[in-house]
PDB file of N, CA and C in Angstrom:
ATOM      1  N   UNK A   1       0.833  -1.181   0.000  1.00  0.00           N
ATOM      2  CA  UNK A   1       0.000   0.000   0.000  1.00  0.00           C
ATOM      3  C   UNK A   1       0.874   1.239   0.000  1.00  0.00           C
ATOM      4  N   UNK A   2       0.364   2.545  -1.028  1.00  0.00           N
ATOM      5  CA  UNK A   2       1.033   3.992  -0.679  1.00  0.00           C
ATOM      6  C   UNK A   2       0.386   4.377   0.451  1.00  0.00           C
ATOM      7  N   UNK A   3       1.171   5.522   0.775  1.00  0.00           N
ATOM      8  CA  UNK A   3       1.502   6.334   1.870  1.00  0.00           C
ATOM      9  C   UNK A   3      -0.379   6.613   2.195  1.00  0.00           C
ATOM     10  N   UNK A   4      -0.495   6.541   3.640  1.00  0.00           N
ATOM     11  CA  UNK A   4      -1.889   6.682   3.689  1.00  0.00           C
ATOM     12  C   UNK A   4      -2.813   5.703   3.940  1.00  0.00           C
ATOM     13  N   UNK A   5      -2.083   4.444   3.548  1.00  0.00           N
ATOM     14  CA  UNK A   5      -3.266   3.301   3.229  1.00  0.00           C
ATOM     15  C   UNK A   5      -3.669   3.019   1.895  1.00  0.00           C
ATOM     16  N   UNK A   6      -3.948   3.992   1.197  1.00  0.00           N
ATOM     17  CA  UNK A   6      -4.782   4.213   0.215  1.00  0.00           C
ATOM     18  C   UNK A   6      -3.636   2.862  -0.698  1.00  0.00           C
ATOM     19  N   UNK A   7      -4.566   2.463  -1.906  1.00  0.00           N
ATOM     20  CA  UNK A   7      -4.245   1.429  -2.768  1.00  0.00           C
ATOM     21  C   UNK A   7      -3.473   2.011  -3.675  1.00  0.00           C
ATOM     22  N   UNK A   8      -1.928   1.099  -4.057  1.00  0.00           N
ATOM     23  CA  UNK A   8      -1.452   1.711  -5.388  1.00  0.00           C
ATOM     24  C   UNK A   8      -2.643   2.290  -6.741  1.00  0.00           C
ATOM     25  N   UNK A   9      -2.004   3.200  -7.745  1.00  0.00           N
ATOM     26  CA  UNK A   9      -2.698   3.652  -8.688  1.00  0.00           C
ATOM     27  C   UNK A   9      -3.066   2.160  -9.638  1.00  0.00           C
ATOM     28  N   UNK A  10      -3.848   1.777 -10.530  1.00  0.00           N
ATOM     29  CA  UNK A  10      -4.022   0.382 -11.478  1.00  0.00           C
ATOM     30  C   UNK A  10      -3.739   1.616 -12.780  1.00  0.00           C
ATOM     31  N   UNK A  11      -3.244   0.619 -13.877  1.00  0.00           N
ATOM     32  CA  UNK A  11      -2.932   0.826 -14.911  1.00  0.00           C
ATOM     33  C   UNK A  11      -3.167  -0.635 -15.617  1.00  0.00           C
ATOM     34  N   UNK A  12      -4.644   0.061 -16.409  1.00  0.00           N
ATOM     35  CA  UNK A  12      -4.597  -1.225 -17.772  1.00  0.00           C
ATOM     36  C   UNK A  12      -3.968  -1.061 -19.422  1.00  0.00           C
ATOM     37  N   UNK A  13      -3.319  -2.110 -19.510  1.00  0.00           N
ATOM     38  CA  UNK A  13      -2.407  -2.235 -20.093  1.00  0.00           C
ATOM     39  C   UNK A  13      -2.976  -2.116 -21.900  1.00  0.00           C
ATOM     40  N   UNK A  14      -3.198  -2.013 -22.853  1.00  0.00           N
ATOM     41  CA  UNK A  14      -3.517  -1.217 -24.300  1.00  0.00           C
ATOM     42  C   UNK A  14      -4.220  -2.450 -24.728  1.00  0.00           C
ATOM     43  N   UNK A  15      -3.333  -3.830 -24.556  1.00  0.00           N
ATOM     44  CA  UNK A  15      -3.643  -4.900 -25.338  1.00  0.00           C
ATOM     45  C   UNK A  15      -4.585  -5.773 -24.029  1.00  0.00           C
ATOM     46  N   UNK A  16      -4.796  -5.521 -23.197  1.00  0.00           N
ATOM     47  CA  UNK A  16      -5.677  -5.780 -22.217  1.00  0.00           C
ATOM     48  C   UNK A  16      -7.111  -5.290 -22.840  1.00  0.00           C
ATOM     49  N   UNK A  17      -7.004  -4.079 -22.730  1.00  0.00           N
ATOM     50  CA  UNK A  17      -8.192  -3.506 -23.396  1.00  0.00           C
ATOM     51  C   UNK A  17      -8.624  -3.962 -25.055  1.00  0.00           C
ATOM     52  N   UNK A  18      -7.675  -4.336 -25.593  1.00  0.00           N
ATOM     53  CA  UNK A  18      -8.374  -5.071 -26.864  1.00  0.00           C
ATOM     54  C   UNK A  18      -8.690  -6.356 -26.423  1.00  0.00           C
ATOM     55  N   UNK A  19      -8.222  -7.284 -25.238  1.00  0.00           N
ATOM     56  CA  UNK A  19      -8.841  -8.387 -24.740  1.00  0.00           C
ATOM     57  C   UNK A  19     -10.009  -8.019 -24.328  1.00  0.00           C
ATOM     58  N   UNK A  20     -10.226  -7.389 -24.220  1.00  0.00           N
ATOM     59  CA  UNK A  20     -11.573  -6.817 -23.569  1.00  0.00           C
ATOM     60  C   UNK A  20     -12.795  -6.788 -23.867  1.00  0.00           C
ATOM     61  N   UNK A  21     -12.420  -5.900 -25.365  1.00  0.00           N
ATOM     62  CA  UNK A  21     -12.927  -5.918 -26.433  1.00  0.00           C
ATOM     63  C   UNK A  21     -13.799  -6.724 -27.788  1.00  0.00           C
ATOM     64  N   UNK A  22     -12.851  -7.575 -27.088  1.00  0.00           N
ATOM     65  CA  UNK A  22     -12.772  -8.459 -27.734  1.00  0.00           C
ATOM     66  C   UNK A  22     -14.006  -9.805 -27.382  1.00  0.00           C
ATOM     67  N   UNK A  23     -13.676  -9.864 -25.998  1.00  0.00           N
ATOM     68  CA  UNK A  23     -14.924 -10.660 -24.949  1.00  0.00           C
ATOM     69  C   UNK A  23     -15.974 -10.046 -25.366  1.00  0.00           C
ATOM     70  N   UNK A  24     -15.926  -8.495 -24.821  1.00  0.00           N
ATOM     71  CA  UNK A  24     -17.475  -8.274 -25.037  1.00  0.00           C
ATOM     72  C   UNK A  24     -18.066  -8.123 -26.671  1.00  0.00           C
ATOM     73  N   UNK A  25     -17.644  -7.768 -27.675  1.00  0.00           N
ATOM     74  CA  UNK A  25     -18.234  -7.899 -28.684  1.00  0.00           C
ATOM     75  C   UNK A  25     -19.058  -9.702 -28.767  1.00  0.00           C
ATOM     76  N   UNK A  26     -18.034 -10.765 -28.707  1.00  0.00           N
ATOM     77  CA  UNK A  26     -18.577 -11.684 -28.650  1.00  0.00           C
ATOM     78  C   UNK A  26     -19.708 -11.914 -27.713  1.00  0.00           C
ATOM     79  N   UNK A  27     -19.558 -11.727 -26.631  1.00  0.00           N
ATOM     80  CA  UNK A  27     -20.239 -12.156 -25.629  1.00  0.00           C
ATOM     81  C   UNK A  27     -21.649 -11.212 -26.296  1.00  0.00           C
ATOM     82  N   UNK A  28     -21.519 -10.002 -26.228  1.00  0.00           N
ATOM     83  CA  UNK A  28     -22.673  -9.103 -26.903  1.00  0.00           C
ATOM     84  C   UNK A  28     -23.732  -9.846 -28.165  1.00  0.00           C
ATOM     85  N   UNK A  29     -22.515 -10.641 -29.028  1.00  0.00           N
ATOM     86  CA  UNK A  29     -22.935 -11.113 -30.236  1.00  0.00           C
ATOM     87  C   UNK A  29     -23.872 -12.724 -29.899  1.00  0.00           C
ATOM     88  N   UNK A  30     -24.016 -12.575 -28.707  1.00  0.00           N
ATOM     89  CA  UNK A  30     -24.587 -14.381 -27.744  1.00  0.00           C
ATOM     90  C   UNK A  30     -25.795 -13.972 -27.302  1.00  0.00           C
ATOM     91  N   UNK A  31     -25.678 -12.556 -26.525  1.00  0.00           N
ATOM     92  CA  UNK A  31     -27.369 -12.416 -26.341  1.00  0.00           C
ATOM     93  C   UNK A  31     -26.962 -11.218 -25.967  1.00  0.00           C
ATOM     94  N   UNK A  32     -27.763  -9.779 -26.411  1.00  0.00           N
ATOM     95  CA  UNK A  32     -28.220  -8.500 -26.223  1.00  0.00           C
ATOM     96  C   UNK A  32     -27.745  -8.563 -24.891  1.00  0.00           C
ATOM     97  N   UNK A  33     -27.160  -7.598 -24.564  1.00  0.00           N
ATOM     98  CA  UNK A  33     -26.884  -6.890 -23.214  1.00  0.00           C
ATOM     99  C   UNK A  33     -25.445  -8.104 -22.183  1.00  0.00           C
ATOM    100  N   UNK A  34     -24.990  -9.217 -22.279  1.00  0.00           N
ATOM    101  CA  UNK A  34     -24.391 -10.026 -21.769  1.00  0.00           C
ATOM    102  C   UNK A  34     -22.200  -9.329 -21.874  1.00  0.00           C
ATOM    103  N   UNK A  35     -22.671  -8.734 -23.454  1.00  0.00           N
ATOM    104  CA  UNK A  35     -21.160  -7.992 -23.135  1.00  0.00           C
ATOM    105  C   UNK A  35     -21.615  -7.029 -21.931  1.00  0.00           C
ATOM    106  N   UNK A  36     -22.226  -6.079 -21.749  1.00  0.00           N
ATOM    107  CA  UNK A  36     -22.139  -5.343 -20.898  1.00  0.00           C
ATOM    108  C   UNK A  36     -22.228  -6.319 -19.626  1.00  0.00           C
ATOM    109  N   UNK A  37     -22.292  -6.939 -18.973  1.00  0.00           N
ATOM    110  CA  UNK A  37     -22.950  -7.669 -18.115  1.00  0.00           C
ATOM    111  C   UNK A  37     -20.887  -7.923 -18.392  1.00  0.00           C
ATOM    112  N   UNK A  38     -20.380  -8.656 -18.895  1.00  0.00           N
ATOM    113  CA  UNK A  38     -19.084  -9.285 -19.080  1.00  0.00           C
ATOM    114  C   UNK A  38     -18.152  -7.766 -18.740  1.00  0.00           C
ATOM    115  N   UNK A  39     -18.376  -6.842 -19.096  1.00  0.00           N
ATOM    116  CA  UNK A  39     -17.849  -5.413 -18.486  1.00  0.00           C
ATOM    117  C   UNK A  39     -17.686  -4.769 -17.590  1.00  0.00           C
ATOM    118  N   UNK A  40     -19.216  -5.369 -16.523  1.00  0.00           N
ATOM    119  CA  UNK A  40     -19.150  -4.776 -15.523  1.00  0.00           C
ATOM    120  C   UNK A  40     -18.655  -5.917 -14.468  1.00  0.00           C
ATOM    121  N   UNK A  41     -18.428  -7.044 -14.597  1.00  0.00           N
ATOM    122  CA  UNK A  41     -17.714  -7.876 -14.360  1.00  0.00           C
ATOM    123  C   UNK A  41     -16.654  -7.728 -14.324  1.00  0.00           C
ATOM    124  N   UNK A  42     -15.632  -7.368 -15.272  1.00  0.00           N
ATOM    125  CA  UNK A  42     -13.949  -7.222 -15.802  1.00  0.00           C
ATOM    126  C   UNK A  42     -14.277  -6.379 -14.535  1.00  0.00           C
ATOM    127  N   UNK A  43     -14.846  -5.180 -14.693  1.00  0.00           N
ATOM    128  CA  UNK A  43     -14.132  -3.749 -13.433  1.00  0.00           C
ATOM    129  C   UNK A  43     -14.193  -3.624 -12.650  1.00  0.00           C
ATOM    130  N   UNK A  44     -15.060  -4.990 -12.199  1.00  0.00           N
ATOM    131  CA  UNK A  44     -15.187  -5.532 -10.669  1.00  0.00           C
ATOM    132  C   UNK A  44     -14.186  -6.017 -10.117  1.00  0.00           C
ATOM    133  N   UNK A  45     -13.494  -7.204 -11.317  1.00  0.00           N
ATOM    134  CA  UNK A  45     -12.607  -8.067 -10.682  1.00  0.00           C
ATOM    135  C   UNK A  45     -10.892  -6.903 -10.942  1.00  0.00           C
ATOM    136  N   UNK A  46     -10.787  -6.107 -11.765  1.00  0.00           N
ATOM    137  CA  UNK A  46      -9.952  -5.111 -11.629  1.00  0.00           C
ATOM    138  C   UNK A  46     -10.277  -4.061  -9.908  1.00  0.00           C
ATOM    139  N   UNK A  47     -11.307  -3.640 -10.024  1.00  0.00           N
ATOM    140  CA  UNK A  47     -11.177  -3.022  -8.414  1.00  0.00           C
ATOM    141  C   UNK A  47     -11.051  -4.309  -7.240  1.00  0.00           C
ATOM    142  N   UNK A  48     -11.585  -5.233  -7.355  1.00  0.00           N
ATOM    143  CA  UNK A  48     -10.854  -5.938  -6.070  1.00  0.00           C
ATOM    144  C   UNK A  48      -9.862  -6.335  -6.252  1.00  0.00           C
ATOM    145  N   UNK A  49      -8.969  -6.495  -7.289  1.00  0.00           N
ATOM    146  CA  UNK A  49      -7.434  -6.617  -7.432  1.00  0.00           C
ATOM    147  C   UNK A  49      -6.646  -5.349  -6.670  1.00  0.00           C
ATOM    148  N   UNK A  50      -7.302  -4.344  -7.714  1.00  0.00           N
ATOM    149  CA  UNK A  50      -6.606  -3.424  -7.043  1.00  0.00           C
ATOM    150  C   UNK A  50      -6.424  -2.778  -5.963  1.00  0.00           C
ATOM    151  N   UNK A  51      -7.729  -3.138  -4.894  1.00  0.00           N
ATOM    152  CA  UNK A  51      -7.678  -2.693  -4.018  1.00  0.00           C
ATOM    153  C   UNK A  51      -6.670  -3.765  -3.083  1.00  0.00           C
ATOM    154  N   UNK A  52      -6.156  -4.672  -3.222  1.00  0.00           N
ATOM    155  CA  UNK A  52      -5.642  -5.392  -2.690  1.00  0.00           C
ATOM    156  C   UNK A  52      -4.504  -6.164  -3.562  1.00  0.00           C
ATOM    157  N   UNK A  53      -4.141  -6.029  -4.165  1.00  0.00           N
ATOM    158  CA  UNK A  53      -3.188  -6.530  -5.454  1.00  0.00           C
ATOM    159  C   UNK A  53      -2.310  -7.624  -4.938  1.00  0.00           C
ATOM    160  N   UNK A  54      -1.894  -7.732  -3.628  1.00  0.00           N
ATOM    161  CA  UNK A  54      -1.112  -9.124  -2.849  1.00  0.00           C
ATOM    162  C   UNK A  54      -1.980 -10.176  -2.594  1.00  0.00           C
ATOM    163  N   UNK A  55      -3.265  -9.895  -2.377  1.00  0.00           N
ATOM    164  CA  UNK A  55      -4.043 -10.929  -2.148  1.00  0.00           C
ATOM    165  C   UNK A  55      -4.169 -12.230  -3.107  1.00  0.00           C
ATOM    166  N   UNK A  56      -4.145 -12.018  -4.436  1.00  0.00           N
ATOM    167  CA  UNK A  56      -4.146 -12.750  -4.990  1.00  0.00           C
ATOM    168  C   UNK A  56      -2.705 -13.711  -5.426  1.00  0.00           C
ATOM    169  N   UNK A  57      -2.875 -14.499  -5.661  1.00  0.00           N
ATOM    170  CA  UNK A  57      -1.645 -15.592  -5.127  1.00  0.00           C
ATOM    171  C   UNK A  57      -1.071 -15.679  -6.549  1.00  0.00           C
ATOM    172  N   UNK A  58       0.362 -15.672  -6.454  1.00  0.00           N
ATOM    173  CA  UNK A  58       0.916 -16.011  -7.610  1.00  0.00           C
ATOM    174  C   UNK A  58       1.121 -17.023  -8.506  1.00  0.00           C
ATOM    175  N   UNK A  59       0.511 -16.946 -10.281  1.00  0.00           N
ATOM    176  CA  UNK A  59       0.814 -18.500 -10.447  1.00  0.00           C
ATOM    177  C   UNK A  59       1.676 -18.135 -11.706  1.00  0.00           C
ATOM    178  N   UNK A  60       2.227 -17.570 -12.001  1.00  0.00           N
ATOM    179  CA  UNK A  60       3.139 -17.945 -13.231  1.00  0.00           C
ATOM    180  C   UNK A  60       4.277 -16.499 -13.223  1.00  0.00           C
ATOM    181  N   UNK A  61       5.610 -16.408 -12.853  1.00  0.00           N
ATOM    182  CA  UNK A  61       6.248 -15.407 -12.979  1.00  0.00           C
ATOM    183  C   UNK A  61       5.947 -14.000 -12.597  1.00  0.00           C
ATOM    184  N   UNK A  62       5.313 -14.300 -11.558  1.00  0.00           N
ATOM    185  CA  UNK A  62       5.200 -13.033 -10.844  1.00  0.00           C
ATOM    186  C   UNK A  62       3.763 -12.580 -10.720  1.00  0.00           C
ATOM    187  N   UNK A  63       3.297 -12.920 -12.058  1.00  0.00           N
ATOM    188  CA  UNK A  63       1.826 -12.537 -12.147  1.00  0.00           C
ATOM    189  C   UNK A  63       0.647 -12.821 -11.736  1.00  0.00           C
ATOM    190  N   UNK A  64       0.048 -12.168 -10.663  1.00  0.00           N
ATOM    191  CA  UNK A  64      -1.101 -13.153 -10.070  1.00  0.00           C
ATOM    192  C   UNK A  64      -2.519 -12.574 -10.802  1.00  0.00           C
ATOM    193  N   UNK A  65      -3.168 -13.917 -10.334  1.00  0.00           N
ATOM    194  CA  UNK A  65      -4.714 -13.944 -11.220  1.00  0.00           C
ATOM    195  C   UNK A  65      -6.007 -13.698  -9.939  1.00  0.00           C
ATOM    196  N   UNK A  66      -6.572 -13.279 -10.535  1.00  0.00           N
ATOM    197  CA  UNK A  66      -8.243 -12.731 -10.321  1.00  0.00           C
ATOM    198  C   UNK A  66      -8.775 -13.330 -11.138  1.00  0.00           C
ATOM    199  N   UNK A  67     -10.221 -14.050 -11.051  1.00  0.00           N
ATOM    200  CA  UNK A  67     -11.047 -14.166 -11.629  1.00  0.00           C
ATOM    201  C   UNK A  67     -12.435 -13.943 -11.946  1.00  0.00           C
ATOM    202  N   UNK A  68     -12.694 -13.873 -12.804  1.00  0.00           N
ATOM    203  CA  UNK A  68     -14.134 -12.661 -13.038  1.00  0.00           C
ATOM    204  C   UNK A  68     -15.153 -13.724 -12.568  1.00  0.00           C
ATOM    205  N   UNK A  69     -16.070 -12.684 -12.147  1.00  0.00           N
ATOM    206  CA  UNK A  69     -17.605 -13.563 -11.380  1.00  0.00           C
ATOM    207  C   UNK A  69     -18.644 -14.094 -12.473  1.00  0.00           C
ATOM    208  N   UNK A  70     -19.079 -15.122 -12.864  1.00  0.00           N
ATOM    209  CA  UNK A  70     -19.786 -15.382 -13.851  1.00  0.00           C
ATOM    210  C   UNK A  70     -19.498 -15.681 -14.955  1.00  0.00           C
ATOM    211  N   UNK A  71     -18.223 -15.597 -15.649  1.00  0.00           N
ATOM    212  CA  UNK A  71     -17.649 -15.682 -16.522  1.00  0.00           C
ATOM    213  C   UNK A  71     -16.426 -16.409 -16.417  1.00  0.00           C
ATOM    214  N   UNK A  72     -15.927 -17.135 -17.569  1.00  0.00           N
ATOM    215  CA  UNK A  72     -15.083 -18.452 -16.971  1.00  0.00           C
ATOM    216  C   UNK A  72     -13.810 -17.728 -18.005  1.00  0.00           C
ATOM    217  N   UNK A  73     -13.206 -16.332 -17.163  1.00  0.00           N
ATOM    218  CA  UNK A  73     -11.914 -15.653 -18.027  1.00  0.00           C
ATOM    219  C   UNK A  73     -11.356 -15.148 -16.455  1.00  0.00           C
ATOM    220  N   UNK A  74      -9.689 -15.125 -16.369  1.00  0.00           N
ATOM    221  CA  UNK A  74      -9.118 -14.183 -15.117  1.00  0.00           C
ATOM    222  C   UNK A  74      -8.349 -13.124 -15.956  1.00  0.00           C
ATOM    223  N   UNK A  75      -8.123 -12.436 -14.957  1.00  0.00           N
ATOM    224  CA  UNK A  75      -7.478 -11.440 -15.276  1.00  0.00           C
ATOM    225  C   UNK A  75      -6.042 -11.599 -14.427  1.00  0.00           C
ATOM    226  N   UNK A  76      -4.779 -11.185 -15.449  1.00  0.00           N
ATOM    227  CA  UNK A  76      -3.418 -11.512 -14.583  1.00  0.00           C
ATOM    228  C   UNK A  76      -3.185  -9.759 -14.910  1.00  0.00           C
ATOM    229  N   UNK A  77      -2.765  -9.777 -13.347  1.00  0.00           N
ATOM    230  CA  UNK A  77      -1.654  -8.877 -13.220  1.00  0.00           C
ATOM    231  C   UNK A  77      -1.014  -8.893 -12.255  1.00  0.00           C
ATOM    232  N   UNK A  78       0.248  -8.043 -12.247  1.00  0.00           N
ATOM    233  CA  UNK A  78       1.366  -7.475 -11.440  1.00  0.00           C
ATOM    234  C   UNK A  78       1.414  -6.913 -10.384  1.00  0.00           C
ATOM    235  N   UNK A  79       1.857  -6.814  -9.211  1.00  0.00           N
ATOM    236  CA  UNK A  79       1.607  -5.702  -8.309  1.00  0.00           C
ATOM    237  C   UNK A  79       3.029  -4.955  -8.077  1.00  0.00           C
ATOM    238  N   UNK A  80       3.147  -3.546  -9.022  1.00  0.00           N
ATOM    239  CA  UNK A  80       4.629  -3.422  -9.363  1.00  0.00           C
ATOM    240  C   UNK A  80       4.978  -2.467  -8.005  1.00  0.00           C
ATOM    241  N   UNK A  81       6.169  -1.824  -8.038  1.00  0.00           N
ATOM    242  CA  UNK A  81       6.541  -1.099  -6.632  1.00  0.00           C
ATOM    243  C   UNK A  81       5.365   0.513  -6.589  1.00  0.00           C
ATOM    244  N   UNK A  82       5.006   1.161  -7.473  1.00  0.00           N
ATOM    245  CA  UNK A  82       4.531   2.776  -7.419  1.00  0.00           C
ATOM    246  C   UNK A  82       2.787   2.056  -8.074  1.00  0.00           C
ATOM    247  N   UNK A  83       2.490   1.282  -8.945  1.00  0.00           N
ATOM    248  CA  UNK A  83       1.334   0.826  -9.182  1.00  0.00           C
ATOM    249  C   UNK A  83       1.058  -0.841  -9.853  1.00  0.00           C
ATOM    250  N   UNK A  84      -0.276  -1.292  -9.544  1.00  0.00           N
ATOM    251  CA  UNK A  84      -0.811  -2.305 -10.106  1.00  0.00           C
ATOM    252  C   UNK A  84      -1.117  -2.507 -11.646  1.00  0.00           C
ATOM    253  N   UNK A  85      -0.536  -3.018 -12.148  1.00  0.00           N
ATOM    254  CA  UNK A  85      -0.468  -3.257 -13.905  1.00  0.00           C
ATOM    255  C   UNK A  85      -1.109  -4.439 -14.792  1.00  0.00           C
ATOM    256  N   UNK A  86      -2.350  -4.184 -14.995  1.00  0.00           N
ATOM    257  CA  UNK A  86      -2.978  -5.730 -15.646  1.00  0.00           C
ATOM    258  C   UNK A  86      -2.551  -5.250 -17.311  1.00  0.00           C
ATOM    259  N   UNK A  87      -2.288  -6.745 -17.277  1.00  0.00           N
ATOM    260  CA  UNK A  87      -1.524  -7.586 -18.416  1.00  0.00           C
ATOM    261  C   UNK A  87      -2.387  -7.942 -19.412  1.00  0.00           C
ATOM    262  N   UNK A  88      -3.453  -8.801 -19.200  1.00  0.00           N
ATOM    263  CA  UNK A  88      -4.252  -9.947 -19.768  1.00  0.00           C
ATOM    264  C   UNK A  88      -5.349 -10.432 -19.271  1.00  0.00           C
ATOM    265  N   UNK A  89      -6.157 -10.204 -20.061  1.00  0.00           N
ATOM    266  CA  UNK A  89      -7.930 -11.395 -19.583  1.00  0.00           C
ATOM    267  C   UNK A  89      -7.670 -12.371 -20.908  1.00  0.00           C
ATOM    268  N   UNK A  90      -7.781 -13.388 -19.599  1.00  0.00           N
ATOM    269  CA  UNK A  90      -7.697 -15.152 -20.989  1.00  0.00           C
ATOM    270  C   UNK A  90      -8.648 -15.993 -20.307  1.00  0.00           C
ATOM    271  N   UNK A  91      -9.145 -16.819 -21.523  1.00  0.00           N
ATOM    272  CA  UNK A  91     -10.316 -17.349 -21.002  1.00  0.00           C
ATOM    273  C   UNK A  91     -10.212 -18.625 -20.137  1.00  0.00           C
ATOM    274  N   UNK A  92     -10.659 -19.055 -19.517  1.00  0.00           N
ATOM    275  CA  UNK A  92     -10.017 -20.068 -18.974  1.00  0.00           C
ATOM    276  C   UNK A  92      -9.995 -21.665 -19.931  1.00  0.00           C
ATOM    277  N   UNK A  93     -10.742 -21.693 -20.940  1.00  0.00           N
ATOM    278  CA  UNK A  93     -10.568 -22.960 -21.774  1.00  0.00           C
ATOM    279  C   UNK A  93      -9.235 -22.867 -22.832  1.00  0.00           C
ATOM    280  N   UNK A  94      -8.768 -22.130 -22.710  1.00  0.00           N
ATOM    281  CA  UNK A  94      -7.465 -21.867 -23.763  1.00  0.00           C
ATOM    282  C   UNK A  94      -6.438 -22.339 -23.009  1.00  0.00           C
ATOM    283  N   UNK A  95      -5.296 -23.138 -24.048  1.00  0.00           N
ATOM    284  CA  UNK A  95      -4.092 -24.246 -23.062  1.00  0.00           C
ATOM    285  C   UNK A  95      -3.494 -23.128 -22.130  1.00  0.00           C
ATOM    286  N   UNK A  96      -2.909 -23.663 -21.562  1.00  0.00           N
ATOM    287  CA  UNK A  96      -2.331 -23.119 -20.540  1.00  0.00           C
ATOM    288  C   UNK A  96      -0.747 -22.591 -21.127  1.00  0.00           C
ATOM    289  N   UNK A  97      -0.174 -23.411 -22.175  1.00  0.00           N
ATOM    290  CA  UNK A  97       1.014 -23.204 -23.161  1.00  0.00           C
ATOM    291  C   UNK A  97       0.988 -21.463 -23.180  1.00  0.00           C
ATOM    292  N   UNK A  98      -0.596 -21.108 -23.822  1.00  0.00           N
ATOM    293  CA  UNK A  98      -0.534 -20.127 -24.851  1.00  0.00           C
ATOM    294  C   UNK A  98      -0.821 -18.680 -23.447  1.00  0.00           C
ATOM    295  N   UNK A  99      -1.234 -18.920 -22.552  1.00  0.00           N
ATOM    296  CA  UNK A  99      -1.223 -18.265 -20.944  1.00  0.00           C
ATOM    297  C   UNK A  99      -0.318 -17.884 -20.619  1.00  0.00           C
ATOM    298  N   UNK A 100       1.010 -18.800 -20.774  1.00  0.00           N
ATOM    299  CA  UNK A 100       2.635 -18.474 -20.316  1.00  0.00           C
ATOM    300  C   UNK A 100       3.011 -17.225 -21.773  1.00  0.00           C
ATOM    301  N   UNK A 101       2.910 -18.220 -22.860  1.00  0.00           N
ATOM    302  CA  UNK A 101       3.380 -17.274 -23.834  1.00  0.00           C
ATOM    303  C   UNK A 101       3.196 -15.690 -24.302  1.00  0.00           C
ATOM    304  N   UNK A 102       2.073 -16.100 -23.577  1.00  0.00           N
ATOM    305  CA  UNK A 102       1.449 -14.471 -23.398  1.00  0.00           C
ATOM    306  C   UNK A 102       1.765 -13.345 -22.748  1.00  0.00           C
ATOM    307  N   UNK A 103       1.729 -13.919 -21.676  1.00  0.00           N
ATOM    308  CA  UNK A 103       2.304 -12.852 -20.305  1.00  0.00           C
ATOM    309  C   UNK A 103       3.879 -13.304 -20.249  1.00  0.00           C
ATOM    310  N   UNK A 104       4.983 -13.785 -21.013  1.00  0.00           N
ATOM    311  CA  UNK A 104       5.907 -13.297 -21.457  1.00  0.00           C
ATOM    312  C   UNK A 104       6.175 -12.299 -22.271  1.00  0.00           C
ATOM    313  N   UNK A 105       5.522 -12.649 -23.594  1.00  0.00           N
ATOM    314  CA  UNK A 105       5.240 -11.256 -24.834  1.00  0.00           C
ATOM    315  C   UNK A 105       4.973 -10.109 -23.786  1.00  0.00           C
ATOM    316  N   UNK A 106       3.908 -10.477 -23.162  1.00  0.00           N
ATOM    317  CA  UNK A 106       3.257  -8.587 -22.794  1.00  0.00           C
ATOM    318  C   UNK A 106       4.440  -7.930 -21.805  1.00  0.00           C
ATOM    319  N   UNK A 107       4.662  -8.956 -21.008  1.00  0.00           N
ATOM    320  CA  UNK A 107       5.669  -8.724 -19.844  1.00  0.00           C
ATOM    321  C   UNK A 107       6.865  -7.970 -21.047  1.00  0.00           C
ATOM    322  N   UNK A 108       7.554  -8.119 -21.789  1.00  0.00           N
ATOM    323  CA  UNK A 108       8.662  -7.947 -21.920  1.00  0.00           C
ATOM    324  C   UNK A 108       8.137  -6.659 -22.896  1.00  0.00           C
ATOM    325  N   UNK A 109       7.369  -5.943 -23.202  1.00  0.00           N
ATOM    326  CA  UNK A 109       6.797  -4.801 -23.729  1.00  0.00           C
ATOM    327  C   UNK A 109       6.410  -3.952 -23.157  1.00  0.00           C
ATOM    328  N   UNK A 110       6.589  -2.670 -23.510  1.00  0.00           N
ATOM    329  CA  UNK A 110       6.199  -1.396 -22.595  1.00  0.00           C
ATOM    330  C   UNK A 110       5.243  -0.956 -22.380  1.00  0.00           C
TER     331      UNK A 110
END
């Protein structure tokens, strides 16, 4: 935590937000109103990350996961020294191979 108590700043990451994007168009394209429903979900499981960013337990190189309520996708991120940095929403049926490979790519990009 910064000075105060108060929770580091969150910062979502560019290609996070085209994951995002990406969910909800589909999800939208399944039944009227369910992307939004998948949205307000993501910024749920982003504010209880962030309000607590250690809580969640680490599973792959640093990066720990949250997972969204109702929806079978987590969200990985970082809890860096000045702020909290999400990486990636992946769904949870996708190998686990392509999970690592990922949050290497993003990890090693600015």
């Amino acid at each position: 935590m910064s000075a105060g108590g108060a929770p580091p700043p969150v910062r979502l990451r560019p290609e996070l937000l085209d994951d995002v994007s990406e969910a909800f168009t589909w999800y939208e394209a399944q039944a009227e109103g369910s992307g939004h429903d998948f949205t307000r979900a993501f910024f749920a499981a982003v504010a209880r990350a962030g309000r607590q960013p250690e809580v969640a337990r680490i599973v792959y190189a640093g990066f720990r996961r949250v997972r969204l309520r109702r929806f079978p996708h987590s969200l990985y991120h970082r809890a860096e020294t000045s702020e909290t940095v999400f990486f990636l929403l992946f769904h949870g049926a996708r190998h686990p191979n392509r999970l690592r490979r990922t949050l290497r790519e993003r990890r090693s990009t600015p």
